[in-house]
Protein backbone atom coordinates (compact mmCIF):
# COMPACT_ATOMS: atom_id res chain seq x y z
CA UNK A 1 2.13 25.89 23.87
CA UNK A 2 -0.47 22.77 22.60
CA UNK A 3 -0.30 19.39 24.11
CA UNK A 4 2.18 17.27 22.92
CA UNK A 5 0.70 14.47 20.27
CA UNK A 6 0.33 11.33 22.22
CA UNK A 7 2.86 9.35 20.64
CA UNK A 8 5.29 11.44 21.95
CA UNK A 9 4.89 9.59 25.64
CA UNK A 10 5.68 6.36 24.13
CA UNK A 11 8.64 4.39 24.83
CA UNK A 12 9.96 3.67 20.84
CA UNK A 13 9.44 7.32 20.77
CA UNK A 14 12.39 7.89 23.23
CA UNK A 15 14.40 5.81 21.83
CA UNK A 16 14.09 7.55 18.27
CA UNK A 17 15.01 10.67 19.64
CA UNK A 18 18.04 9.05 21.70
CA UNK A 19 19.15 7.59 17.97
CA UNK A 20 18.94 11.34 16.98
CA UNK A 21 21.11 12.67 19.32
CA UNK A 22 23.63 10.03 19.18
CA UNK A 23 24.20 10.75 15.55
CA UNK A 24 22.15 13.62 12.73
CA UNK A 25 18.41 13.91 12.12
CA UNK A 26 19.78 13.30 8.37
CA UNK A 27 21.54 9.99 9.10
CA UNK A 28 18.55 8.84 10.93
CA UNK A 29 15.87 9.54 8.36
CA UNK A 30 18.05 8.03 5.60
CA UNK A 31 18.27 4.88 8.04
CA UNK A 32 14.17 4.94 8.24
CA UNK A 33 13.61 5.71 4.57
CA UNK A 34 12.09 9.20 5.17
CA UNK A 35 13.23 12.26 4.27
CA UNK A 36 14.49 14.49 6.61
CA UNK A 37 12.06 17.22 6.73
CA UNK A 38 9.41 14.60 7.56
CA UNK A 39 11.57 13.43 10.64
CA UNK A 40 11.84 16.56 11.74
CA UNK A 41 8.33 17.61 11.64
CA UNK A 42 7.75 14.22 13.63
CA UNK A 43 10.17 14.65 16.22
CA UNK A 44 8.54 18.52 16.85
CA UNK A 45 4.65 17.07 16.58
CA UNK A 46 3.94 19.95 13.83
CA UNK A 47 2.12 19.87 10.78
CA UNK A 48 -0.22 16.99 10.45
CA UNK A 49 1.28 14.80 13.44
CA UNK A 50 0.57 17.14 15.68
CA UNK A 51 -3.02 18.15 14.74
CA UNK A 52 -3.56 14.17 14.37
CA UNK A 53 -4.13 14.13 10.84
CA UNK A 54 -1.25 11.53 9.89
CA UNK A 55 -0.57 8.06 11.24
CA UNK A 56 2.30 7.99 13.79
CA UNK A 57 1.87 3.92 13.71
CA UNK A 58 3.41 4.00 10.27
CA UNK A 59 6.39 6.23 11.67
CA UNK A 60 7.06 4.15 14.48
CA UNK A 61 6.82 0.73 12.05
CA UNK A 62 9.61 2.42 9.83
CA UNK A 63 12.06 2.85 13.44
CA UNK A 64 11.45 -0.58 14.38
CA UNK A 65 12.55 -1.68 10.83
CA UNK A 66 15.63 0.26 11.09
CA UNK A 67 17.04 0.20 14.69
CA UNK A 68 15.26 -2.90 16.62
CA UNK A 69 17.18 -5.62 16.87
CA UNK A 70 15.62 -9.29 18.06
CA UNK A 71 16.93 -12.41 19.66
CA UNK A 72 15.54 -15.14 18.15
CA UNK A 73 14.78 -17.46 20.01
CA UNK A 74 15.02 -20.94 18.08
CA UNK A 75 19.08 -19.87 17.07
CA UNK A 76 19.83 -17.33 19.07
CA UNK A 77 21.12 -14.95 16.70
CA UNK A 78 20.69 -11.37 16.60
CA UNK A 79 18.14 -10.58 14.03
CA UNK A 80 16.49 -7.57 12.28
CA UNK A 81 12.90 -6.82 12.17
CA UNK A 82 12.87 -7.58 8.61
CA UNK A 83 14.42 -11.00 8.68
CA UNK A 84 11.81 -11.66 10.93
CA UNK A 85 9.23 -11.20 8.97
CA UNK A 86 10.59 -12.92 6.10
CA UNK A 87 11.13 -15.82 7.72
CA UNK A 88 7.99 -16.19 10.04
CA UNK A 89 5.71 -14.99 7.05
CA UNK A 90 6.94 -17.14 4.34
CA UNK A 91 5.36 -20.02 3.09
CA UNK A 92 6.74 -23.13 4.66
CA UNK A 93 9.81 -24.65 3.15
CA UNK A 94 9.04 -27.85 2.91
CA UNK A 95 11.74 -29.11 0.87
CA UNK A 96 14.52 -28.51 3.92
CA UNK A 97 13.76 -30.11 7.14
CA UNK A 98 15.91 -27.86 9.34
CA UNK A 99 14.24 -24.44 7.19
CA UNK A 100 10.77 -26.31 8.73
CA UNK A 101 12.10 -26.74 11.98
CA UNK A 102 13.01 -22.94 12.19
CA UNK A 103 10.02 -21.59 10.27
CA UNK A 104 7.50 -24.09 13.18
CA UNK A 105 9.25 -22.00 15.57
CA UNK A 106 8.41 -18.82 14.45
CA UNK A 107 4.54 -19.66 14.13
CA UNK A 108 5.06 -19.99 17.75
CA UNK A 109 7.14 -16.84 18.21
CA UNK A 110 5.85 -14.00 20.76
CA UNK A 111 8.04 -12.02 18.31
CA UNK A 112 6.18 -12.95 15.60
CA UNK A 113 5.09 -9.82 12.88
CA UNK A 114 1.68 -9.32 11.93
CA UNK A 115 1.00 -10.11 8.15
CA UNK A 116 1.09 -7.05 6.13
CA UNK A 117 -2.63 -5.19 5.54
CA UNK A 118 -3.43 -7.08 2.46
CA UNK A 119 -4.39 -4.68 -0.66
CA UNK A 120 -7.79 -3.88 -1.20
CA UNK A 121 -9.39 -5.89 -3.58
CA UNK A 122 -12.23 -3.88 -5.45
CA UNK A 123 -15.67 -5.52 -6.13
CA UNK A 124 -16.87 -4.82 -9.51
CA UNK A 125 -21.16 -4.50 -9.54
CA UNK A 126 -22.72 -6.79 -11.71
CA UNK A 127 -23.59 -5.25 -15.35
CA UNK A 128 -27.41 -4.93 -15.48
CA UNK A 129 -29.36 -7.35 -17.33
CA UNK A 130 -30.92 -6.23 -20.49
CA UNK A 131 -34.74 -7.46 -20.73
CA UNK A 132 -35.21 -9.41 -23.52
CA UNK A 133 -37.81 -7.01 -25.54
CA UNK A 134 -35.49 -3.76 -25.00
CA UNK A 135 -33.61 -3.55 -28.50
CA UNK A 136 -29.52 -3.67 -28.02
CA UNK A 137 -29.11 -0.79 -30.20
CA UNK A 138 -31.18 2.05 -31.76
CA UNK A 139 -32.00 1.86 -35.52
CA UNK A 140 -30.61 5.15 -37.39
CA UNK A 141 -33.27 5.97 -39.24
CA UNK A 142 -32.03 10.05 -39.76
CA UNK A 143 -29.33 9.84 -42.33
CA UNK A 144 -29.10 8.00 -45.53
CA UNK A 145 -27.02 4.43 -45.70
CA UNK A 146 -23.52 4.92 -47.47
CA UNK A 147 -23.49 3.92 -50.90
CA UNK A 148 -21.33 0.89 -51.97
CA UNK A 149 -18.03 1.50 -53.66
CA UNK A 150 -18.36 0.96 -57.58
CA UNK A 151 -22.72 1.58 -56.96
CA UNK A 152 -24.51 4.46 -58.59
CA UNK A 153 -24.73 7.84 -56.04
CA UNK A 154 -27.83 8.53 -54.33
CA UNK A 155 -29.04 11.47 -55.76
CA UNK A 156 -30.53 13.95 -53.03
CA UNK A 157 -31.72 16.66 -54.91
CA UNK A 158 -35.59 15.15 -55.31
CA UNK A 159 -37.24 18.14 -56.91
CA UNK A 160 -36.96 17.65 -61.32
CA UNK A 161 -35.29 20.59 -62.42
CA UNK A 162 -36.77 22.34 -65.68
């Protein structure tokens, strides 16, 4: 048998396979918003977590979503993940002094979430400048102009018949 991937050895990693056991691989991927198949191939490092090709930082973001529960610290209720992040990466509410109060504390939070990776913002190359003697389009000079509607027809045969 291979080596194990390495985030196999970390602690989150235990605790995802504890939640496993203590209820179904199903009921645990449904919790993380992955299918099952996917779990499983996680849990067994196959496929492309175990030759490194996917990102088991992704994986482990989707368990803390769904199982960790925090403390908070400025009410001390229990809290999910998500809450957290809503509240510490909101803008500030201004209009309610004790929302402020709350969101101040979580600026200072050691449980404060890192923003979400911001989407990538593509950089569109400047057209190229057109020098000022290069003509903007091409004369047709090939095929005869259309005649206007109501004009006499252009008569193409040029040769006088006898």
């Amino acid at each position: 048998m291979g080596n194990k991937p390495a985030y196999m050895a970390a602690p989150w990693f235990a605790d995802l396979q504890r939640e496993v056991r203590a209820s179904t691989q199903a009921h645990v991927a449904q919790r993380m918003g992955v299918s099952r198949v996917t779990l499983n191939i996680f849990l067994n490092g196959k496929g492309e977590y175990g030759n490194g090709g996917a990102k088991p930082d992704r994986m482990e973001l989707r368990y803390r979503q769904a199982f960790e529960q925090l403390s908070c610290p400025h009410d001390g209720q229990t809290v999910g993940v998500q809450h957290c992040r809503e509240k510490a990466l909101s803008g500030a509410p201004t209009h309610n002094p004790l929302q402020l109060g709350h969101w101040k504390a979580c600026q200072q939070c050691e449980f404060k979430p890192l923003p979400a990776e911001k989407p990538v913002v593509l950089i569109r190359r400047p057209r190229a400048k057109v020098a000022d003697d290069v003509p903007m389009a091409a004369l047709d000079t090939k095929t005869l102009p259309l005649p206007e509607v109501g004009a006499p027809q252009i008569e193409l045969n040029t040769e006088e018949t006898a």
